[in-house]
C-alpha atoms as a PDB file:
ATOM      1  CA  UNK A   1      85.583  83.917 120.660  1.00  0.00           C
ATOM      2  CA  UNK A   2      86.720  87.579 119.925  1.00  0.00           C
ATOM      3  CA  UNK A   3      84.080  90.429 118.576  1.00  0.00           C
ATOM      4  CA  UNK A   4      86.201  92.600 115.776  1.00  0.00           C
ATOM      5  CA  UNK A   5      84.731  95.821 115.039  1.00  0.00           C
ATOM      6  CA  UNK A   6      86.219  97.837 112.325  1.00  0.00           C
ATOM      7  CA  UNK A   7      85.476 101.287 111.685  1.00  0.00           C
ATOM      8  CA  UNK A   8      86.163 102.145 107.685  1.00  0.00           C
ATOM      9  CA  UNK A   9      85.415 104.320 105.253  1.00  0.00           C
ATOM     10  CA  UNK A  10      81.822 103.569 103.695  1.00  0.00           C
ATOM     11  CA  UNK A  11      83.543 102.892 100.211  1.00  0.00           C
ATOM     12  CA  UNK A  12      85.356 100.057 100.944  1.00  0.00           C
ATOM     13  CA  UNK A  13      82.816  98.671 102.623  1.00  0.00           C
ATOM     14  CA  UNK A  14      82.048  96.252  99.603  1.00  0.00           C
ATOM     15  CA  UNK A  15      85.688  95.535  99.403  1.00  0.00           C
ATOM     16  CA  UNK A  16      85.682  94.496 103.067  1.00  0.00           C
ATOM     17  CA  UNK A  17      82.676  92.153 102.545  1.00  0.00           C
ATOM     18  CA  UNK A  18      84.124  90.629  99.659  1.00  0.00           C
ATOM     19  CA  UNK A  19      87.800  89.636 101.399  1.00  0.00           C
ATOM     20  CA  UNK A  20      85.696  88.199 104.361  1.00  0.00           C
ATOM     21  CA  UNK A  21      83.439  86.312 102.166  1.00  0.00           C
ATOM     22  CA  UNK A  22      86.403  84.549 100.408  1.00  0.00           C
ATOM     23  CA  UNK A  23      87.732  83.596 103.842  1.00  0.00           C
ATOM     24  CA  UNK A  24      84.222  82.227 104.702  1.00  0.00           C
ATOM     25  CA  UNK A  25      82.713  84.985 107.038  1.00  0.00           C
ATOM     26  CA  UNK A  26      78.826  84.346 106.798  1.00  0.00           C
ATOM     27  CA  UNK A  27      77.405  86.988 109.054  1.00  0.00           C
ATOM     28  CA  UNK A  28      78.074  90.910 109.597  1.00  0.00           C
ATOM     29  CA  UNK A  29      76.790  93.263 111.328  1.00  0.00           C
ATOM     30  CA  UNK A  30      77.133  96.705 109.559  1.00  0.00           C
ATOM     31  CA  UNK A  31      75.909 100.250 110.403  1.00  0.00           C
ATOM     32  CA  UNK A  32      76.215 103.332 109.129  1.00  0.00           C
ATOM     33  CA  UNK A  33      78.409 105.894 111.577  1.00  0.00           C
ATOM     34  CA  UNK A  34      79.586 109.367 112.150  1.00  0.00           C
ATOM     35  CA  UNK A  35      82.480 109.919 113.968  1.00  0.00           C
ATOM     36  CA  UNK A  36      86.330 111.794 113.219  1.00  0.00           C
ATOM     37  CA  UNK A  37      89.447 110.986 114.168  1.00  0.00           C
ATOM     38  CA  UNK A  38      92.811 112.442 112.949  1.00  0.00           C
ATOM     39  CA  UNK A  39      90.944 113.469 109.873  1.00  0.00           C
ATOM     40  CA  UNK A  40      89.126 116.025 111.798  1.00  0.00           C
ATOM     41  CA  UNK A  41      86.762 116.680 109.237  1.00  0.00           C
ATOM     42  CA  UNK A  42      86.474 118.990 106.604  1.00  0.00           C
ATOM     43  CA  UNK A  43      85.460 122.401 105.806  1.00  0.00           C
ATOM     44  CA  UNK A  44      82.723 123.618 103.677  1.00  0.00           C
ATOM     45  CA  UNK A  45      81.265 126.658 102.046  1.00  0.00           C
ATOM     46  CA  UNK A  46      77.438 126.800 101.753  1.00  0.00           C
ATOM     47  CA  UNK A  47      75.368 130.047 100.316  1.00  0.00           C
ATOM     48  CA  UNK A  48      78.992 132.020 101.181  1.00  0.00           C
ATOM     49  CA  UNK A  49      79.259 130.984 104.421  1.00  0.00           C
ATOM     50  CA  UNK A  50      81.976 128.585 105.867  1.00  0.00           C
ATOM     51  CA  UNK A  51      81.295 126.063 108.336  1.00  0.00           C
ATOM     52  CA  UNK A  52      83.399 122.835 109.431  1.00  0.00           C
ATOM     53  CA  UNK A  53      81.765 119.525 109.038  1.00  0.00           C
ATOM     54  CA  UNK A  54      83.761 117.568 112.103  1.00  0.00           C
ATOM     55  CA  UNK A  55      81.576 113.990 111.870  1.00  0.00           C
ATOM     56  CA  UNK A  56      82.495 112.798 108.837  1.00  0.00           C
ATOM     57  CA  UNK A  57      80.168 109.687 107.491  1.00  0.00           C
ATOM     58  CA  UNK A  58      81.736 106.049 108.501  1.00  0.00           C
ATOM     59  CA  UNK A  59      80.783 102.205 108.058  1.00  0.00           C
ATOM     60  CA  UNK A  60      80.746 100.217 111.460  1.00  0.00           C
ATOM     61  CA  UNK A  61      81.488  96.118 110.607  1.00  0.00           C
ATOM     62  CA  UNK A  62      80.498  94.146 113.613  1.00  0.00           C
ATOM     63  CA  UNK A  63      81.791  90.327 113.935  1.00  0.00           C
ATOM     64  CA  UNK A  64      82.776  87.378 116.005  1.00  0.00           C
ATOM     65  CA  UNK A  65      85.003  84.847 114.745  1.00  0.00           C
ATOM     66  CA  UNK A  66      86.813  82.017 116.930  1.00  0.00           C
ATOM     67  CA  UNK A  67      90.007  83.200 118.353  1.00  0.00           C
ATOM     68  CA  UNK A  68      92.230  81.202 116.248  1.00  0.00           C
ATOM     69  CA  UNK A  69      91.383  83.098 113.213  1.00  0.00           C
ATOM     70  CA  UNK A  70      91.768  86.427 114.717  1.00  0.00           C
ATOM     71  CA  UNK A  71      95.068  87.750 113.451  1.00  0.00           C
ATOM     72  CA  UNK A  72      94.382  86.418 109.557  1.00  0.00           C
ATOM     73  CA  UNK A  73      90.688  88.364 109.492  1.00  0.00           C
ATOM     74  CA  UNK A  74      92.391  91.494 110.989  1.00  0.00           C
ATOM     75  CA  UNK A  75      95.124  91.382 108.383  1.00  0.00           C
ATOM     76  CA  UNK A  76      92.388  90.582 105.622  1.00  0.00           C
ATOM     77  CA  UNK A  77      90.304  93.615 106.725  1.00  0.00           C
ATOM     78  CA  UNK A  78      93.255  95.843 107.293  1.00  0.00           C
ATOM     79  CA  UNK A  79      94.880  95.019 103.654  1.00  0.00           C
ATOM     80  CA  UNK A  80      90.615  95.376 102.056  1.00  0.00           C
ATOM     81  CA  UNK A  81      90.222  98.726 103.859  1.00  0.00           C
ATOM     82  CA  UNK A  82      93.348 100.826 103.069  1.00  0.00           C
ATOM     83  CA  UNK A  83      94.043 103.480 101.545  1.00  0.00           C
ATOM     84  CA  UNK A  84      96.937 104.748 102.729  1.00  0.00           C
ATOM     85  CA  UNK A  85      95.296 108.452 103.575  1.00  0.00           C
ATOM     86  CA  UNK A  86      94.255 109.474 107.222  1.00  0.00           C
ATOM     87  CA  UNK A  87      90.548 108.768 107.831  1.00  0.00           C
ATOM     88  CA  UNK A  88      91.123 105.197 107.017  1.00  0.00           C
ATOM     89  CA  UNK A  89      89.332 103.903 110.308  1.00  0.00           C
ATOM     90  CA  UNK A  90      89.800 101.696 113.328  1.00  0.00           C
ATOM     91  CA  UNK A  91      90.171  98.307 114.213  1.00  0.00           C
ATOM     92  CA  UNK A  92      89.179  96.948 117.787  1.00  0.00           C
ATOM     93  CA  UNK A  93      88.835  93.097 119.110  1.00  0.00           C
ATOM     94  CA  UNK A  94      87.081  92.581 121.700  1.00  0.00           C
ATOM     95  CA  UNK A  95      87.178  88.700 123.973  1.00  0.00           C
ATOM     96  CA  UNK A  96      83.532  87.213 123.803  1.00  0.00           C
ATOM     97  CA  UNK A  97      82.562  84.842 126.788  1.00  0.00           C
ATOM     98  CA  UNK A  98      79.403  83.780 124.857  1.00  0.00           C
ATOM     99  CA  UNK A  99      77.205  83.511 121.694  1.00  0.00           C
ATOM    100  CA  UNK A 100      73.764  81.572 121.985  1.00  0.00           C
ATOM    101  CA  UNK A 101      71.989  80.835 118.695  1.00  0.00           C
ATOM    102  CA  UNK A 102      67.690  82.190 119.817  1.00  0.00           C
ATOM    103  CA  UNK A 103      66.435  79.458 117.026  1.00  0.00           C
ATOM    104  CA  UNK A 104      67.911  76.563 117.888  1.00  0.00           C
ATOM    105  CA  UNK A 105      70.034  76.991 121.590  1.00  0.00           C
ATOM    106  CA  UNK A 106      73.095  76.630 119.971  1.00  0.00           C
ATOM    107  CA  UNK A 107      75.864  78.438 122.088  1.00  0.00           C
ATOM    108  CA  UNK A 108      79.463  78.949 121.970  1.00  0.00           C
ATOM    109  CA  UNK A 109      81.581  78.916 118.483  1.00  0.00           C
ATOM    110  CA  UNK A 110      78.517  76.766 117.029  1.00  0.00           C
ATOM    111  CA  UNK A 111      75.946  79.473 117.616  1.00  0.00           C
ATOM    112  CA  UNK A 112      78.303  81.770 115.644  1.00  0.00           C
END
């Protein structure tokens, strides 16, 4: 099993959920983030006064998927999520030794 944890833009977030529900992803984990990257944020001018806003808002999309469907999700996230402009996030997978299902037992791929 692999975790992916993507790290997008928080309007495309409904685009991601809808590619992933198509390929028959049934559970998410999603929170909202602040973080910056290239982007490096932004400045601003407030009441005449300029000041650099350096965490930008993000959406964090949690998941674990079976390992042979890795590469197709990333791609399916990656093509969802783009832009084409900096700031368009992150991508990480991470290997999973274990999922266990709390209701029923369940563990390995049939607990996710």
């Amino acid at each position: 099993m692999t975790k992916i944890e993507c790290i997008i833009r928080p309007g495309k977030l409904e685009d991601v959920k809808e590619a992933l529900g198509r390929f028959g992803i049934q559970g998410m984990t999603v929170t909202q983030v602040i973080g910056c990257g290239l982007q490096k944020g932004r400045k601003e001018v407030y009441r005449g006064t300029e000041y650099s806003i350096n965490l930008l808002p993000k959406v964090k999309v949690e998941i674990v998927v079976a390992d042979k469907h890795v590469e197709e999700i990333v791609d399916i996230i990656v093509k969802a999520a783009r832009t084409g402009e900096i700031g368009d996030g992150k991508i990480f997978t991470y290997r999973i030794d274990n999922a266990v299902r709390i209701r029923t037992g369940e563990s390995g791929e049939s607990a996710i």
